[in-house]
Protein backbone atom coordinates (compact mmCIF):
# COMPACT_ATOMS: atom_id res chain seq x y z
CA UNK A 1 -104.66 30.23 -182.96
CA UNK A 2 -103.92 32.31 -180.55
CA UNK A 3 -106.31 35.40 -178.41
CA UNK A 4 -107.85 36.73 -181.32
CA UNK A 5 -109.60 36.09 -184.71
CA UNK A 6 -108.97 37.60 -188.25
CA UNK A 7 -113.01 37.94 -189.69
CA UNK A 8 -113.73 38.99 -193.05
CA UNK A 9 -115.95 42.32 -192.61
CA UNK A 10 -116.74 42.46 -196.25
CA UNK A 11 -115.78 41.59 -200.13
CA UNK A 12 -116.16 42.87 -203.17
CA UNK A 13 -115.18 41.96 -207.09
CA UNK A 14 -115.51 43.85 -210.48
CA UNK A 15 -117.52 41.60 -212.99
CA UNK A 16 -114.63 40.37 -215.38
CA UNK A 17 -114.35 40.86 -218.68
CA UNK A 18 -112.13 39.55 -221.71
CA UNK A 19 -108.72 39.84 -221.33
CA UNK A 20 -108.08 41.08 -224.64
CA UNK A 21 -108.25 44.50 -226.75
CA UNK A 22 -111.41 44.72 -227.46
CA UNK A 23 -112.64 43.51 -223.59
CA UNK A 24 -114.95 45.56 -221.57
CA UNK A 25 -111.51 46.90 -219.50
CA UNK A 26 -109.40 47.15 -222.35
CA UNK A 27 -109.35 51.11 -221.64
CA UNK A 28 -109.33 51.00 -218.19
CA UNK A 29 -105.40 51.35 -216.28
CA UNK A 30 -105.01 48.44 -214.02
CA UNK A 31 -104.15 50.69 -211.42
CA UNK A 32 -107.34 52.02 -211.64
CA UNK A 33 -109.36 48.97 -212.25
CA UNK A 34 -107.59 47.77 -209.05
CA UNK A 35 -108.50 51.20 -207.15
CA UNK A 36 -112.57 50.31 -207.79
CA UNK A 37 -112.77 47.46 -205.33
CA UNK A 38 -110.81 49.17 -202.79
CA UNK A 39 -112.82 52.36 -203.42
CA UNK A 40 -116.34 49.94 -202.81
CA UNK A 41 -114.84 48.39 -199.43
CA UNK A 42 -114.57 51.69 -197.80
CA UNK A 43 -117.61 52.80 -199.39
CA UNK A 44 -120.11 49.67 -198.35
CA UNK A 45 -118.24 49.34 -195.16
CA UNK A 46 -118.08 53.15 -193.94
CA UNK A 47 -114.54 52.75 -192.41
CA UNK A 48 -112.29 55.73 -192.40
CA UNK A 49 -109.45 54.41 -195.19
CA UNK A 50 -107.00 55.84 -192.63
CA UNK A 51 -107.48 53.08 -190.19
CA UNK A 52 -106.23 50.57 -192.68
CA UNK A 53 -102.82 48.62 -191.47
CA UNK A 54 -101.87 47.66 -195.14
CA UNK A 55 -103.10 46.60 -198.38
CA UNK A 56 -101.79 43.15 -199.66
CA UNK A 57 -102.87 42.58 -203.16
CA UNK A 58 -101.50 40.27 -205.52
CA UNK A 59 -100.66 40.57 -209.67
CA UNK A 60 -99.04 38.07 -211.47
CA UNK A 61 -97.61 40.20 -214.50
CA UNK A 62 -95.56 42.47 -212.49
CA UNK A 63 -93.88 44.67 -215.60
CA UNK A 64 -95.93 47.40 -217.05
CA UNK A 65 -98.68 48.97 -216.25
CA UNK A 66 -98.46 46.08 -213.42
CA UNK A 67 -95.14 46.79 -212.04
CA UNK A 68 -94.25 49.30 -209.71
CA UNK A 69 -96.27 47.67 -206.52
CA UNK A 70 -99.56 48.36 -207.77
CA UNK A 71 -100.97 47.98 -204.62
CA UNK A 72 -99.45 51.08 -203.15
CA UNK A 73 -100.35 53.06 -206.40
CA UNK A 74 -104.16 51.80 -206.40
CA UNK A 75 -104.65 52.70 -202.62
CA UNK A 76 -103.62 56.06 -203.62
CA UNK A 77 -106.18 55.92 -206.54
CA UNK A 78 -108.58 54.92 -204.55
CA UNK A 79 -108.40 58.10 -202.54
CA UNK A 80 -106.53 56.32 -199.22
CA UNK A 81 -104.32 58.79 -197.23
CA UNK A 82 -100.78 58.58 -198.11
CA UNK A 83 -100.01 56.91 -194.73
CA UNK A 84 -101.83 53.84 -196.04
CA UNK A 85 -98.75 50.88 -197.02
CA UNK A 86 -99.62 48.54 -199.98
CA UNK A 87 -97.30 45.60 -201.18
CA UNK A 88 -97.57 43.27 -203.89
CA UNK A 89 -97.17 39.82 -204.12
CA UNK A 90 -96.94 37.09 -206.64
CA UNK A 91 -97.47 33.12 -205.71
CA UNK A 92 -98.93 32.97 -209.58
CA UNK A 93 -102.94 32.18 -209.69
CA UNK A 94 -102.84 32.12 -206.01
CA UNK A 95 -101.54 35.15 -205.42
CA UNK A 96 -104.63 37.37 -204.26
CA UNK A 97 -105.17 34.39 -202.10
CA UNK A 98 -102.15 34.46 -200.43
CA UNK A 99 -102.70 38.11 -199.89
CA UNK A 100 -105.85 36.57 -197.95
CA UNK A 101 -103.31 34.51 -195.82
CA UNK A 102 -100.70 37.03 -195.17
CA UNK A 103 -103.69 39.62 -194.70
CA UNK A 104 -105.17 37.22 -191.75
CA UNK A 105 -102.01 35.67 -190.47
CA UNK A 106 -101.03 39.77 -189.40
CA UNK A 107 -104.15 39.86 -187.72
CA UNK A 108 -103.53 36.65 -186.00
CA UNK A 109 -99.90 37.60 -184.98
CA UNK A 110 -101.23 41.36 -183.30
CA UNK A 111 -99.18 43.05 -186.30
CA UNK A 112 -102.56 44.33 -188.20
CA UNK A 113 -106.10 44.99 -186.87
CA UNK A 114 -107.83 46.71 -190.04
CA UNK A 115 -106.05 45.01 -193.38
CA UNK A 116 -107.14 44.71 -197.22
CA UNK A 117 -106.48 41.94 -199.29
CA UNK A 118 -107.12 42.27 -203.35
CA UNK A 119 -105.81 41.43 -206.54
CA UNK A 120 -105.97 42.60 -210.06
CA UNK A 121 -104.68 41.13 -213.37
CA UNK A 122 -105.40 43.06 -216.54
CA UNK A 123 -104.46 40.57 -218.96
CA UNK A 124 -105.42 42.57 -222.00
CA UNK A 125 -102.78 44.89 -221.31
CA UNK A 126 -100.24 42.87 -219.53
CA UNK A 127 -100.90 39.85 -221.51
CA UNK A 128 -100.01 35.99 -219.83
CA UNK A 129 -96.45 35.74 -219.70
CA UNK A 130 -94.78 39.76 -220.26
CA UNK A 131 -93.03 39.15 -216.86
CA UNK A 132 -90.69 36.58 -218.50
CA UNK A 133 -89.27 39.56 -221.01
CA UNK A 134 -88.77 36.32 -223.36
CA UNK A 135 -86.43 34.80 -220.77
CA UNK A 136 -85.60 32.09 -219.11
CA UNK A 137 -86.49 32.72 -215.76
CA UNK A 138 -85.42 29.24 -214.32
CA UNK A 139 -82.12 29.32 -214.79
CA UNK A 140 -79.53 25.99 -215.30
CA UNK A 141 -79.49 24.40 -212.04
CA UNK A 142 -83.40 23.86 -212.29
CA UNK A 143 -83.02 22.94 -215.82
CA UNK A 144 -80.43 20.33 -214.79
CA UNK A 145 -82.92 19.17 -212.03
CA UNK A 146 -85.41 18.49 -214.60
CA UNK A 147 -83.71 17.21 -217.01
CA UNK A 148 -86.68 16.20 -219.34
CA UNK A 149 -87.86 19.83 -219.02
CA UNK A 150 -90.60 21.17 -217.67
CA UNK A 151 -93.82 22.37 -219.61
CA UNK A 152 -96.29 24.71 -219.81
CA UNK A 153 -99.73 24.54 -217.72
CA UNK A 154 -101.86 23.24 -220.77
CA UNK A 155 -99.62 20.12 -221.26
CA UNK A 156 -99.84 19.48 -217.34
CA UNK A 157 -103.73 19.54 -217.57
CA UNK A 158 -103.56 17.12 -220.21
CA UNK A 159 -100.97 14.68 -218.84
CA UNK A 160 -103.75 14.92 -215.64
CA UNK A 161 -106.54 14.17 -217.77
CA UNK A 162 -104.62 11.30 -219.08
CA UNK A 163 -103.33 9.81 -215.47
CA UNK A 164 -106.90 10.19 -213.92
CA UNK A 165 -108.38 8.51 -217.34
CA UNK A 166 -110.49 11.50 -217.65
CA UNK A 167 -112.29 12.02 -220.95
CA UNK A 168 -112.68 14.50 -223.41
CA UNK A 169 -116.67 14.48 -222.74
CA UNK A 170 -116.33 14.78 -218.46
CA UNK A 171 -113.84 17.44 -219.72
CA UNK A 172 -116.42 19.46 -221.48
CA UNK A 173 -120.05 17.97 -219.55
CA UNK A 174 -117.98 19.72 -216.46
CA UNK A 175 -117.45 23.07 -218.49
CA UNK A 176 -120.56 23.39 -220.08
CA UNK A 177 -122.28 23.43 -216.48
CA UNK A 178 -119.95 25.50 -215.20
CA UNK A 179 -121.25 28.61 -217.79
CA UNK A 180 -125.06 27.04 -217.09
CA UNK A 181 -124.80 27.38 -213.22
CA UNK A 182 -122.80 31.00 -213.53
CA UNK A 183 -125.27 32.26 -215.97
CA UNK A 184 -128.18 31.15 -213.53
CA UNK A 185 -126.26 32.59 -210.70
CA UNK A 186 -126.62 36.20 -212.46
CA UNK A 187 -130.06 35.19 -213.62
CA UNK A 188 -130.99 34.63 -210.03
CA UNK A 189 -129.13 37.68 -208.59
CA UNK A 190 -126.44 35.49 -206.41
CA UNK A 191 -123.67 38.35 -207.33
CA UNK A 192 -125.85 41.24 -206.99
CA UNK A 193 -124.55 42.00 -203.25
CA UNK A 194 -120.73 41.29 -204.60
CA UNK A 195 -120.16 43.06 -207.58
CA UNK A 196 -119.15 47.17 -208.26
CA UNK A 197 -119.40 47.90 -211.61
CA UNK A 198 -117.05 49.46 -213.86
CA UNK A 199 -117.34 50.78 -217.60
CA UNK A 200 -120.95 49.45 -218.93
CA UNK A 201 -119.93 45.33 -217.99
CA UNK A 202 -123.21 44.41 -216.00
CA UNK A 203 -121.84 40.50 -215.65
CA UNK A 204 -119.12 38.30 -216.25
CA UNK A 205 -117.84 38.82 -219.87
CA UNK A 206 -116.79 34.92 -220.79
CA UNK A 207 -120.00 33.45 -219.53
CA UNK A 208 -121.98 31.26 -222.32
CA UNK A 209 -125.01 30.49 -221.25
CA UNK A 210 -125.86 28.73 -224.55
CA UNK A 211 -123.37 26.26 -224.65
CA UNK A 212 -123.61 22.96 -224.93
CA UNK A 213 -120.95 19.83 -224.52
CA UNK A 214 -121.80 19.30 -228.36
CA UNK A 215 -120.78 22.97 -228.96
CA UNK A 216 -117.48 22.18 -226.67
CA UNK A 217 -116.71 18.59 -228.50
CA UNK A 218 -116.28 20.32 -231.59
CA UNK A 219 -113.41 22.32 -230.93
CA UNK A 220 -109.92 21.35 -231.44
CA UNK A 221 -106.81 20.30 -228.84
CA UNK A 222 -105.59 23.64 -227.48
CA UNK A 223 -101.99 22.40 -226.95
CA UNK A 224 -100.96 19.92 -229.48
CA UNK A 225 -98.47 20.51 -231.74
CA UNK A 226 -95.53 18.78 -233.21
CA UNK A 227 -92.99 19.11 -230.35
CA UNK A 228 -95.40 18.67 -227.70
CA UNK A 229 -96.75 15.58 -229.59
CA UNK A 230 -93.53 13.81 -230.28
CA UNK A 231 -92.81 14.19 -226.35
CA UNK A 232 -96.19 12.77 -225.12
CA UNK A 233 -96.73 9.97 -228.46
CA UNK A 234 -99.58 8.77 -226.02
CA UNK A 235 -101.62 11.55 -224.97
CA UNK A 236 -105.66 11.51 -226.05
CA UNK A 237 -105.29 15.50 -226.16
CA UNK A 238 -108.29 16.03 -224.83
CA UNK A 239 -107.87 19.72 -223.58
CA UNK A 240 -109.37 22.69 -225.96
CA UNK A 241 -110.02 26.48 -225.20
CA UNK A 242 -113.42 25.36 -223.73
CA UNK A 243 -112.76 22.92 -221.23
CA UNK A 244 -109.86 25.45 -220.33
CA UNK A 245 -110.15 29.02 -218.08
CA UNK A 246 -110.09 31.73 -220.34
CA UNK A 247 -107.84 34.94 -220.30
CA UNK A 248 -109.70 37.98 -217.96
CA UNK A 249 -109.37 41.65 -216.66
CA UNK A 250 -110.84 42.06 -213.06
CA UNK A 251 -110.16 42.93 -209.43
CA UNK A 252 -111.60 41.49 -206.48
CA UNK A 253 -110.92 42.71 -202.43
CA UNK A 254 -111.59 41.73 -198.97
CA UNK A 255 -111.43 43.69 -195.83
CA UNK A 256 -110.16 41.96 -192.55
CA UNK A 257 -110.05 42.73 -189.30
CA UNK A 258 -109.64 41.20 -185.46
CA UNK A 259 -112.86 40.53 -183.84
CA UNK A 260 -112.07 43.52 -181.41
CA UNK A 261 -111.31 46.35 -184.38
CA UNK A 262 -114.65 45.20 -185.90
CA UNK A 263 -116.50 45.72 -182.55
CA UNK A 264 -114.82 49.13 -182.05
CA UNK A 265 -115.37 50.34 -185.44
CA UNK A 266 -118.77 49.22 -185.25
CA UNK A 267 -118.46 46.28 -188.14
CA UNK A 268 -120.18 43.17 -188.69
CA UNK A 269 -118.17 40.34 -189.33
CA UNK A 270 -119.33 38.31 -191.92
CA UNK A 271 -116.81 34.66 -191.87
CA UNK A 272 -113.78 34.17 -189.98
CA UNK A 273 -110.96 32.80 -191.37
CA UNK A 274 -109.95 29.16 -189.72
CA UNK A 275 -107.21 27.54 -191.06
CA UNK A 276 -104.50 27.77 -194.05
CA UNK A 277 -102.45 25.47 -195.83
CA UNK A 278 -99.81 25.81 -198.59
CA UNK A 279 -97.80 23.24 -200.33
CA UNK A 280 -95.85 22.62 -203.18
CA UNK A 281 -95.79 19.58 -205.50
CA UNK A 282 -94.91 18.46 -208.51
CA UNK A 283 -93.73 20.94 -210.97
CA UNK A 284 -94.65 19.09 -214.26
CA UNK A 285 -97.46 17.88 -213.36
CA UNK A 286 -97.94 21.47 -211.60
CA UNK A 287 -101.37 21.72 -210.97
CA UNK A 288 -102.26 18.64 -208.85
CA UNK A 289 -101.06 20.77 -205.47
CA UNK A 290 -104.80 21.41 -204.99
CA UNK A 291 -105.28 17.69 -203.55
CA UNK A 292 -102.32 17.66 -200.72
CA UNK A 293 -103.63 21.12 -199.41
CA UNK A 294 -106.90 20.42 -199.72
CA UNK A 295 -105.74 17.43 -197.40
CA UNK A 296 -103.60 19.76 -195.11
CA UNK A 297 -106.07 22.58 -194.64
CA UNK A 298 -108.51 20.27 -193.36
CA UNK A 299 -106.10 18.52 -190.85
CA UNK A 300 -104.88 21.94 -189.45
CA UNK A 301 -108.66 22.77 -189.16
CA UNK A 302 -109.74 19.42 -187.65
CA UNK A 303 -112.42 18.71 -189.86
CA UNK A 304 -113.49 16.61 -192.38
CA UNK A 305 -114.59 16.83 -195.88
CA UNK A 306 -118.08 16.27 -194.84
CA UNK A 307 -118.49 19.17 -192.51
CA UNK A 308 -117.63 21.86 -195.72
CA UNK A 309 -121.03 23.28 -196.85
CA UNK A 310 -119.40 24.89 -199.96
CA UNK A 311 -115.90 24.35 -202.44
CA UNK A 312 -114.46 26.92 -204.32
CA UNK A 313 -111.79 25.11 -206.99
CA UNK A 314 -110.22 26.99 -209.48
CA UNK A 315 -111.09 25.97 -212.11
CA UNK A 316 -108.04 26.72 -214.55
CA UNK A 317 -108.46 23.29 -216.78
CA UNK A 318 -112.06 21.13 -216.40
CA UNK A 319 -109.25 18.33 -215.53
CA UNK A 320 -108.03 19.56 -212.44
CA UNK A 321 -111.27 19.91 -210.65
CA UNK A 322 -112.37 16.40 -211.59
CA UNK A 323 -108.94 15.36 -210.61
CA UNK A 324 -109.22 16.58 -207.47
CA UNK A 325 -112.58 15.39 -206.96
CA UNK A 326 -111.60 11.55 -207.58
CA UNK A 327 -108.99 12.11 -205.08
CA UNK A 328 -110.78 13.69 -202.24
CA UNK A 329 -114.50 11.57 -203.02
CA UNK A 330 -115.84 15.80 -202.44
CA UNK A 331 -119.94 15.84 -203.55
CA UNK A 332 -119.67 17.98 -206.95
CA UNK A 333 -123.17 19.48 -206.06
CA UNK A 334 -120.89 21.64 -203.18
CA UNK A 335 -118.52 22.90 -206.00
CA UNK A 336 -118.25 26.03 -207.70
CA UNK A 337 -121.84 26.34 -207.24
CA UNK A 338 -122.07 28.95 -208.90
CA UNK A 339 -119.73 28.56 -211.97
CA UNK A 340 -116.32 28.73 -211.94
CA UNK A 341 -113.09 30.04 -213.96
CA UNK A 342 -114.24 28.19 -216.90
CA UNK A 343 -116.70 30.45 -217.39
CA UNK A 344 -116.79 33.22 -214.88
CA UNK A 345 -113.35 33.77 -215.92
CA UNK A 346 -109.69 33.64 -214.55
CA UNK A 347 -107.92 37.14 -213.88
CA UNK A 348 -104.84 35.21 -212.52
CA UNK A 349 -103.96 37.42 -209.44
CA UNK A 350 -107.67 38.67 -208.86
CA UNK A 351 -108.79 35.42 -208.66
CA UNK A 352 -108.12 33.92 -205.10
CA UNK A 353 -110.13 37.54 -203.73
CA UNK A 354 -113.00 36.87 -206.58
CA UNK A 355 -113.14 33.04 -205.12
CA UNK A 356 -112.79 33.88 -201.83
CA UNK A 357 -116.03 36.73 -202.59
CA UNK A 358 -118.40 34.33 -204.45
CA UNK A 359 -117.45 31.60 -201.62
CA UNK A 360 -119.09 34.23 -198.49
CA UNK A 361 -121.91 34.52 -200.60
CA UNK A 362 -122.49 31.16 -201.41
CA UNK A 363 -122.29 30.23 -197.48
CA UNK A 364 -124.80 32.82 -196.27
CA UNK A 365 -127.01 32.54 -199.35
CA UNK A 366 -126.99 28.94 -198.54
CA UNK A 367 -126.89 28.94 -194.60
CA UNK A 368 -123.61 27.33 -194.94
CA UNK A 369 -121.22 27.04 -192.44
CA UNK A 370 -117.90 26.17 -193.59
CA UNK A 371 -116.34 26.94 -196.69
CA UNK A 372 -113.48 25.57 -198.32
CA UNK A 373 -110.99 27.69 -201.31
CA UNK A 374 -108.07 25.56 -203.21
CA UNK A 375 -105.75 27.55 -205.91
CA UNK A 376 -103.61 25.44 -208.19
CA UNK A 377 -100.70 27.64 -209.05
CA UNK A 378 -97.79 27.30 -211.65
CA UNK A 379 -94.68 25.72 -210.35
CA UNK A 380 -96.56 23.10 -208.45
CA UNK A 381 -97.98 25.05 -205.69
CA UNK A 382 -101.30 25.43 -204.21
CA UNK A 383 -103.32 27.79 -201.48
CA UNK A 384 -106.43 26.53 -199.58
CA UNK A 385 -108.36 28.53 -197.33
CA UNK A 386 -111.16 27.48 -194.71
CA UNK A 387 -113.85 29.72 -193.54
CA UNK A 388 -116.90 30.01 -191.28
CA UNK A 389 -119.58 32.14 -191.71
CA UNK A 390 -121.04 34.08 -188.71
């Protein structure tokens, strides 16, 4: 891994609201939303903001408000000096997390010793999908390699549900405790140490803490229709809004640094970052990439499943995490402990950094020492992340 290691020094995430008009962040310019975690890592950390190497955030809707390299723009907002770089990138709902990866594989390589990774997403301004302009951005030589088309995310999560004979009550028991164990989390004051607040939002916007599977089983199949039904004549649909993430504004960052810039700038190091994997898979079913790299991660790190003290899984559909759990045998108890996108909410390139903050806290509230992260991301690809706490 070479002479050095890249440690996390700190991390930091906005509570996340509704990604809607109407949502706590509605008013609030990404830019600026994004510029309130980077802001709090300087702040909690006491660094100078001129010893930073680069930021590396990732957004998913790049047009916009979004567009522009909003990393470079919310560094700026954030007071940084103009000599501070920033560069956007986009692998989909992994993105912030492969900001993470490219953050700590700089580190690794001698190119950075002081480097941010973040991510934003305001989807109430930029909402899910303005990137596309209403095009098709795949272009005829994929559409001839697919020739039976490819679909969007929600039919994926319920051709999953159907292959791993998942049913529409795991789908929603799963969800419903997600929103129980992230409103205990708050409850309990688990975020209290991760969270800067912005507007009046004093937790997680989406969370229900009063909901029940019976409240979930009564709501109807998110994706059905009459195309999507004459295609798939044999799917349960079993997927709804509540066994689904839901749509979110929020930011999340992380400062890294070698072990030697932390020692000279007087830092604690809180995890160091071990191993990375990611893969790609298949496109339809799309979000099944979470099992190979969970798989790969784990070999590059030479450990098993057993020696992770704590899982963070995206949790963009109920049926991927349960997928993935029948595949890798992982003890539920270790996962998304504290909720997860279900109900904490899913700010698609915020979310790797907000996984990657509530995972540090889990291991040292805990006395955890490894941690693993897995991202399923659109177009069948998938990040996973292994740390250690200190």
């Amino acid at each position: 891994m070479g002479t050095t290691s890249a440690v996390i020094v700190d991390a930091v995430r906005t509570p996340l609201a509704k990604g809607k008009p109407g949502g706590a962040y509605s008013d609030v310019h990404p830019v600026d939303l994004h510029s309130t975690v980077l802001a709090a890592l300087v702040e909690r950390t006491g660094i100078d903001p001129a010893v930073v190497d680069d930021v590396i955030s990732g957004a998913v809707g790049q047009v916009g408000e979004q567009s522009g390299n909003i990393a470079r723009w919310s560094a700026l907002a954030a007071g940084f000096p103009e000599s501070v770089p920033g560069v956007t990138v986009d692998r989909q709902c992994g993105s912030s997390q492969q900001a993470l990866h490219f953050a700590a594989q700089g580190v690794l390589a001698g190119a950075y010793d002081v480097v941010i990774a973040s991510g934003v997403e305001s989807m109430s301004r930029i909402p899910i999908g303005s990137q596309t302009l209403g095009k098709d951005f795949l272009g005829p030589k994929v559409g001839a390699r697919y020739a039976n088309g490819l679909v969007p995310q929600g039919i994926s999560a319920e051709l999953i549900a159907q292959r791993w004979n998942l049913s529409r009550a795991q789908l929603d028991e799963f969800s419903a405790a997600s929103h129980h164990s992230a409103a205990m989390a708050w409850k309990n004051g688990v975020f209290d140490g991760q969270v800067i607040f912005v507007n009046d939002l004093r937790t997680d916007e989406t969370i229900r803490p009063d909901t029940t599977t019976e409240v979930l089983s009564g709501l109807k199949p998110a994706f059905r229709n009459d195309h999507w039904a004459a295609r798939y004549p044999d799917l349960d649909w079993r997927v709804t809004a509540g066994n689904s993430s839901p749509v979110n504004d929020g930011a999340a960052a992380v400062l890294v640094t070698s072990e030697e810039a932390a020692a000279r700038l007087g830092l604690r190091p809180r995890a160091r970052l071990h191993s990375f994997a990611v893969v790609g898979d298949d496109p339809v079913l799309m979000l099944t990439g979470i099992i190979p790299a969970t798989q790969n991660v784990l070999a590059r790190a030479g450990l098993s499943l057993h020696d992770i003290d704590a899982f963070e899984v995206n949790e963009a559909f109920a049926s991927v995490v349960l997928a993935w759990q029948a595949e890798t045998g992982a003890d539920l108890i270790k996962v998304n402990i504290s909720g997860g996108a279900i109900a904490i909410g899913h700010p698609l390139g915020g979310s790797g950094a907000r996984l990657m903050t509530t995972l540090l806290g889990n291991l040292e509230q805990n006395g955890g020492r490894y941690g693993l992260q897995v991202m399923c991301e659109a177009g069948g690809l998938a990040n996973a992340t292994i740390i250690e706490r200190l």
